[in-house]
C-alpha atoms as a PDB file:
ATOM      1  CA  UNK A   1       0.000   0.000   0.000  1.00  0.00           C
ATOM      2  CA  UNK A   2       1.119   3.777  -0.715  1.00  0.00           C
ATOM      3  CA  UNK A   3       0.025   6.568   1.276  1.00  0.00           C
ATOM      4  CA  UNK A   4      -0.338   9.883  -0.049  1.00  0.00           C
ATOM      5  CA  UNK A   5      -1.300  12.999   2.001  1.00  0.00           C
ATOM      6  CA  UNK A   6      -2.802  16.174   0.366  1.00  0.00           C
ATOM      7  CA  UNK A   7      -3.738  19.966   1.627  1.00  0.00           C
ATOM      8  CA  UNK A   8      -6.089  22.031   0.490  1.00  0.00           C
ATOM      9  CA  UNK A   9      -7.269  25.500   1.368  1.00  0.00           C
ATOM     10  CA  UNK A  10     -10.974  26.302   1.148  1.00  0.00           C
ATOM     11  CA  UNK A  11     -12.443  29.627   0.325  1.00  0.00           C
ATOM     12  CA  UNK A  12     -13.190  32.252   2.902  1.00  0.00           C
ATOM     13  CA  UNK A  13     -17.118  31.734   2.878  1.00  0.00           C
ATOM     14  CA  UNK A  14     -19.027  29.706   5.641  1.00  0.00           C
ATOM     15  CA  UNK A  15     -21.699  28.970   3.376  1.00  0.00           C
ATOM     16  CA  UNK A  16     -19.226  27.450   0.677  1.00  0.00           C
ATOM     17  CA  UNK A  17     -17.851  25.835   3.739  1.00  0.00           C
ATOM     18  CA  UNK A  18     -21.230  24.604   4.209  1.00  0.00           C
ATOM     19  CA  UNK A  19     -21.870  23.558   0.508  1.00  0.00           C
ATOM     20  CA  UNK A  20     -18.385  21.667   0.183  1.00  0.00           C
ATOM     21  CA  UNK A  21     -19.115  19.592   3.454  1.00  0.00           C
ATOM     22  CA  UNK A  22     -22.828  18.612   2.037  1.00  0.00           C
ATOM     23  CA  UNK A  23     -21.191  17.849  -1.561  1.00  0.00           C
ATOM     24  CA  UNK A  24     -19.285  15.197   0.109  1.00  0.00           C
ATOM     25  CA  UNK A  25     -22.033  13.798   2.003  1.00  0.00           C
ATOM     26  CA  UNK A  26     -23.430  13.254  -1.206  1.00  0.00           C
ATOM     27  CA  UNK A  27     -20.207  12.282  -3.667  1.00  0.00           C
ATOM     28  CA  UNK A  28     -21.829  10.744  -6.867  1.00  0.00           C
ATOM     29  CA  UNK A  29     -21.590   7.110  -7.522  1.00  0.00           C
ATOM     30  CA  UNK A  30     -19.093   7.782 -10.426  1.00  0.00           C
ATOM     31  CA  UNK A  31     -16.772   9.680  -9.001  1.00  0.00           C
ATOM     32  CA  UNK A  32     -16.810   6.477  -5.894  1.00  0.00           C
ATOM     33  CA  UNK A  33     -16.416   3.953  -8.614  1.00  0.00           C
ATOM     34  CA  UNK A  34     -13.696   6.196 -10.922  1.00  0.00           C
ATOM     35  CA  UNK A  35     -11.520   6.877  -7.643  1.00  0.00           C
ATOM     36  CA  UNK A  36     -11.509   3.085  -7.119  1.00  0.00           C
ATOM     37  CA  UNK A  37     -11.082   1.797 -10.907  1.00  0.00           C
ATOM     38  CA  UNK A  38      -7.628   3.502 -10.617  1.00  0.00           C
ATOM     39  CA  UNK A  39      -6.134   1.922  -7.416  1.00  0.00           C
ATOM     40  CA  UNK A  40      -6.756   4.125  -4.810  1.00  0.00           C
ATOM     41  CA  UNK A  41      -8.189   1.955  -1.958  1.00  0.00           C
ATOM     42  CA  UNK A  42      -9.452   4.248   0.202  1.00  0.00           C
ATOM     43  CA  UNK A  43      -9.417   8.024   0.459  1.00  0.00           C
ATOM     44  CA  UNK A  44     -10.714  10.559   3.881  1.00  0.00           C
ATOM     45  CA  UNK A  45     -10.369  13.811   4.219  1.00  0.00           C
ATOM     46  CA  UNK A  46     -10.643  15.848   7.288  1.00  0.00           C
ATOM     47  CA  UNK A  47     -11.226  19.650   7.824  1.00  0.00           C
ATOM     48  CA  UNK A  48     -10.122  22.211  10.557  1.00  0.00           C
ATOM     49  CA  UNK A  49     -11.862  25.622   9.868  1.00  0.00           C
ATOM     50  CA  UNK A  50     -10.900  26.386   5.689  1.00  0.00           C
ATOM     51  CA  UNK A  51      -8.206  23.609   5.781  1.00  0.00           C
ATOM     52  CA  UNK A  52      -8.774  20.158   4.736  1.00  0.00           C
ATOM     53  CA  UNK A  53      -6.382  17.397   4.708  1.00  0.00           C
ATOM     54  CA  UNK A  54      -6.652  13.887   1.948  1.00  0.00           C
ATOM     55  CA  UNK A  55      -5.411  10.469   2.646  1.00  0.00           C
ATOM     56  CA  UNK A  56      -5.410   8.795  -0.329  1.00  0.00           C
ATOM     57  CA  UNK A  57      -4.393   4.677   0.185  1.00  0.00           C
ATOM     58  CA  UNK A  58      -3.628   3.070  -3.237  1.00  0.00           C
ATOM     59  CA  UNK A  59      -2.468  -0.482  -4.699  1.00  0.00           C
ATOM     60  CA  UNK A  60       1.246  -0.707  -4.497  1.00  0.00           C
ATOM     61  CA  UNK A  61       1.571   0.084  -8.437  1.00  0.00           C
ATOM     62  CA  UNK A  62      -0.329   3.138  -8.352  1.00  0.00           C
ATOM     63  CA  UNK A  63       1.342   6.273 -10.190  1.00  0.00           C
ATOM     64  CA  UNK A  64       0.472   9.250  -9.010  1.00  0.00           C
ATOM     65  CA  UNK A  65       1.045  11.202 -11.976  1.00  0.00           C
ATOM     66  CA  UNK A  66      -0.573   8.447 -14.277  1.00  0.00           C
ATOM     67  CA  UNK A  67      -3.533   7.507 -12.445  1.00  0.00           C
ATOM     68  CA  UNK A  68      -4.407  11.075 -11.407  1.00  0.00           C
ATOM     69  CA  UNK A  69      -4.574  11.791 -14.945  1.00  0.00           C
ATOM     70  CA  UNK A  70      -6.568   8.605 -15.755  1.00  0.00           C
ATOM     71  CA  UNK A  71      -9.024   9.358 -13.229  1.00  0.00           C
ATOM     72  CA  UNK A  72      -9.538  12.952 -14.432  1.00  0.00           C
ATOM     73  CA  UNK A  73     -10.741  11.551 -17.565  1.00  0.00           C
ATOM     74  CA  UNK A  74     -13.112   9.230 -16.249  1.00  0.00           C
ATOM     75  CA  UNK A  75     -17.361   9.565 -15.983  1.00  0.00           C
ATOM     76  CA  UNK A  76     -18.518  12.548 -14.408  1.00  0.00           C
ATOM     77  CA  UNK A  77     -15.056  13.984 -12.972  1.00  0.00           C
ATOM     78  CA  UNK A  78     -14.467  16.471 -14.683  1.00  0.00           C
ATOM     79  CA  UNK A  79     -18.292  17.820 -13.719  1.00  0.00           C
ATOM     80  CA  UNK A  80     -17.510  16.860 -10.251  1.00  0.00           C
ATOM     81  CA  UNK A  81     -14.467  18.934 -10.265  1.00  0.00           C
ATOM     82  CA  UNK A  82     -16.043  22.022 -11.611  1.00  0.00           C
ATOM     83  CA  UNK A  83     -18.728  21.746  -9.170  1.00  0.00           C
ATOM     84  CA  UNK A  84     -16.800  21.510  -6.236  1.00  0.00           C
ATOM     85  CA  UNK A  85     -14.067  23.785  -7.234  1.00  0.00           C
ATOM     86  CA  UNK A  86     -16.814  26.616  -6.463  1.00  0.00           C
ATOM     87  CA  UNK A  87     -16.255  26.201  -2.966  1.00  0.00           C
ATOM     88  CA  UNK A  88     -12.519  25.654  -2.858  1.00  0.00           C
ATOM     89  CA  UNK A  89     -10.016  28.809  -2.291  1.00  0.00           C
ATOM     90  CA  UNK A  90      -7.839  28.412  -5.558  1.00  0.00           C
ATOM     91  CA  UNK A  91      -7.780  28.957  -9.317  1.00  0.00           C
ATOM     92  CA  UNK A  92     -11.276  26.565 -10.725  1.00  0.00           C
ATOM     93  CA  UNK A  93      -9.914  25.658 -13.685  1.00  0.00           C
ATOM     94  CA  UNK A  94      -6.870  24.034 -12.099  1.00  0.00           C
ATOM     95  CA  UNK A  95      -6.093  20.122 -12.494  1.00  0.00           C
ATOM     96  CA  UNK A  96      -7.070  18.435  -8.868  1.00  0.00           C
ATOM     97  CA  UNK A  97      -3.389  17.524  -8.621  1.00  0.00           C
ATOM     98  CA  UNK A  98      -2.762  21.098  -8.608  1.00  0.00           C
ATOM     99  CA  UNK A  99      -5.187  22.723  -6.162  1.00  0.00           C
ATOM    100  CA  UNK A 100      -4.352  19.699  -3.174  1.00  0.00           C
ATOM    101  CA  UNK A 101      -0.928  20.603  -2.714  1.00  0.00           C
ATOM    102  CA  UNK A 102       0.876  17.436  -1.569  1.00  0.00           C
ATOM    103  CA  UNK A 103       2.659  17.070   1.566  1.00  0.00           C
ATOM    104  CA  UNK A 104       5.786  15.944   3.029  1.00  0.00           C
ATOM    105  CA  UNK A 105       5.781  13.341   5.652  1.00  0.00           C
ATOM    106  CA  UNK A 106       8.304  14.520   8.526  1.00  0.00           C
ATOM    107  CA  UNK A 107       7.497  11.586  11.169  1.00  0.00           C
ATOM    108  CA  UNK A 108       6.323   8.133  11.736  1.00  0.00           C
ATOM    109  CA  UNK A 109       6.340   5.712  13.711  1.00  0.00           C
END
């Protein structure tokens, strides 16, 4: 398994706040089924305030590069990415990859 951790800044408005949190109560079946079809295993994300924070588990031979870029061509994403990029505090008609910023891991244990 690979572990990949991702930030991402939302924008300053409760009410987006609001909207991005009920979006993903809600995440459509194909974007569920797309985000599995290219290895990732499971995937959380977590918010404090604006900032949220992705763990993304994936299949050993996952790419991040290559499957990122297979998934953004897959049923619906593309819609689901415009939709939710209302909410988010950077530039909508960035790639995913580019508005999660990924991190560093400094520790473990």
């Amino acid at each position: 398994m690979k572990r990949y951790c991702q930030t991402l800044t939302l924008a300053d408005d409760a009410q987006a706040v609001e909207a991005y949190i009920e979006a993903h109560r809600h995440v459509w079946p194909e974007i569920k089924e797309g985000i599995r079809s290219v290895g990732i295993t499971d995937m959380q994300i977590y918010r404090h305030g604006r900032s949220l924070f992705m763990i993304v588990d994936t299949v050993d031979n996952f790419d991040w590069e290559k499957d990122n870029a297979r998934l953004a061509t897959l049923p619906r994403q593309a819609e689901w990415e415009a939709y939710v990029a209302r909410f988010q505090g950077c530039d909508p008609s960035a790639p995913s990859t580019d508005k999660w910023q990924l991190m560093e891991q400094i520790f473990g244990l």
